[in-house]
C-alpha atoms as a PDB file:
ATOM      1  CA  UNK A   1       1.805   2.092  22.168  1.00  0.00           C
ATOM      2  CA  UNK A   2       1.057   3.997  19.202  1.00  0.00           C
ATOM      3  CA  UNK A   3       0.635   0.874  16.854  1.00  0.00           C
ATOM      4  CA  UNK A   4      -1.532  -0.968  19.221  1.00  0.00           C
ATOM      5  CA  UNK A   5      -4.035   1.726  18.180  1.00  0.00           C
ATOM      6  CA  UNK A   6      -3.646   1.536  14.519  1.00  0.00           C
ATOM      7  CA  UNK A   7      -3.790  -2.121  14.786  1.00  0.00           C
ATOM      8  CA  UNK A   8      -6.996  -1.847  16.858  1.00  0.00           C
ATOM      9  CA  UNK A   9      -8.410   0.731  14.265  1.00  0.00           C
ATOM     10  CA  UNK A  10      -7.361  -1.491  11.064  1.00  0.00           C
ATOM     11  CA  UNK A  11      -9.144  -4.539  12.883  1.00  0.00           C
ATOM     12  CA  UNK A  12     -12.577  -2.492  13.685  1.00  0.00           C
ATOM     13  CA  UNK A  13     -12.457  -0.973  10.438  1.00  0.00           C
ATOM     14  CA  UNK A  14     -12.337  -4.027   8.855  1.00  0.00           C
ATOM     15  CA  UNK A  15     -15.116  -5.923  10.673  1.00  0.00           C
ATOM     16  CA  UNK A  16     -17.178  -2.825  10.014  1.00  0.00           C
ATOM     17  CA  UNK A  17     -16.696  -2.922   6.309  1.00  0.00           C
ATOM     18  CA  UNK A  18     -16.938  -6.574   6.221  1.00  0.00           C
ATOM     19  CA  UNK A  19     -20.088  -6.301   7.926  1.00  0.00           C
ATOM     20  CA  UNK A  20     -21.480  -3.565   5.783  1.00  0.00           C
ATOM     21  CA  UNK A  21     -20.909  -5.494   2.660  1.00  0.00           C
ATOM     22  CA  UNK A  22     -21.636  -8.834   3.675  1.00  0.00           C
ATOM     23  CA  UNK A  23     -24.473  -9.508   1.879  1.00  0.00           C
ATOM     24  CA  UNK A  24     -23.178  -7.964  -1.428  1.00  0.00           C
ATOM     25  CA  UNK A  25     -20.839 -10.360  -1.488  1.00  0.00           C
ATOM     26  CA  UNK A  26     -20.910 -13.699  -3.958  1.00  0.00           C
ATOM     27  CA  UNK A  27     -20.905 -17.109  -2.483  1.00  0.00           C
ATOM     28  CA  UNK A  28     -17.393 -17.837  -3.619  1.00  0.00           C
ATOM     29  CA  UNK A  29     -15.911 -14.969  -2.221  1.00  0.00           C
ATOM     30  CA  UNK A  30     -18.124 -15.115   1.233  1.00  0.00           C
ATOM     31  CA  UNK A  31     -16.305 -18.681   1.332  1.00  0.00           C
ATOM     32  CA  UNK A  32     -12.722 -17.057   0.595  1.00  0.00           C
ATOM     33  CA  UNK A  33     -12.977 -14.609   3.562  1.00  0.00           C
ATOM     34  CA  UNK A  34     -14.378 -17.203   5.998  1.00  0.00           C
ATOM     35  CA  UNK A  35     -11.566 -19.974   4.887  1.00  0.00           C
ATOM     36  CA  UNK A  36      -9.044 -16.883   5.409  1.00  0.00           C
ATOM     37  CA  UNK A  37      -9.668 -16.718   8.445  1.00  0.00           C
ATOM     38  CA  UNK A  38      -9.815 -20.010   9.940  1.00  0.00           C
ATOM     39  CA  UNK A  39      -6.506 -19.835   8.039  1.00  0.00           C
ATOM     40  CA  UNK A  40      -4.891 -17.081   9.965  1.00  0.00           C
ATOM     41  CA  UNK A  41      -5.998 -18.775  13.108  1.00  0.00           C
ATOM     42  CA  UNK A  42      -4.601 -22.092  12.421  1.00  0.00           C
ATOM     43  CA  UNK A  43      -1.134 -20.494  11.189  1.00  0.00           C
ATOM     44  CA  UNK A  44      -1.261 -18.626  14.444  1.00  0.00           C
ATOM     45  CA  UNK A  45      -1.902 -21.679  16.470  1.00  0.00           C
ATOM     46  CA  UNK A  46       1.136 -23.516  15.010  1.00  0.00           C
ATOM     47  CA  UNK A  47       3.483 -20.512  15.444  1.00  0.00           C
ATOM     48  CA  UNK A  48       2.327 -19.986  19.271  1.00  0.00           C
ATOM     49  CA  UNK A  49       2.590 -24.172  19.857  1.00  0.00           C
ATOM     50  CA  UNK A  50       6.301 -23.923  18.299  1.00  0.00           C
ATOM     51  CA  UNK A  51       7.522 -20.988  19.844  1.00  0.00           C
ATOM     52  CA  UNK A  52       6.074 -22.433  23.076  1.00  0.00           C
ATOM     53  CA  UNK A  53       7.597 -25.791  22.437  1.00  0.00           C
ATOM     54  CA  UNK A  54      10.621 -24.556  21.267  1.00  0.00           C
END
C-alpha cells in the first residue's frame, strides 16, 4: 500500500513541476518530454497486449 502513495506523490510532483516550468523550457526539449511520453505509453501498450496474448 505504502508505494502506491509514493508512486502517486512522484507522479503529482512531477506534473506540478512540469507544469511550473513549462514555458521555460526550449523547443527541443518541450519536444523530448512530449515524445517521452507517447513513448512510455506505447511501450506500455505492447507489454499489456503481450502479456494479455501470451
Amino acid at each position: 500500500m505504502p508505494k502506491y502513495v509514493l508512486i502517486g506523490l512522484i507522479v503529482v510532483i512531477t506534473t506540478f513541476l512540469i507544469m511550473n516550468y513549462w514555458e521555460k523550457f526550449k523547443e527541443t526539449t518541450k519536444n523530448k518530454i512530449i515524445a517521452s511520453i507517447f513513448g512510455i505509453i506505447a511501450i506500455g501498450f505492447v507489454i499489456l497486449i503481450s502479456l494479455l496474448i501470451f
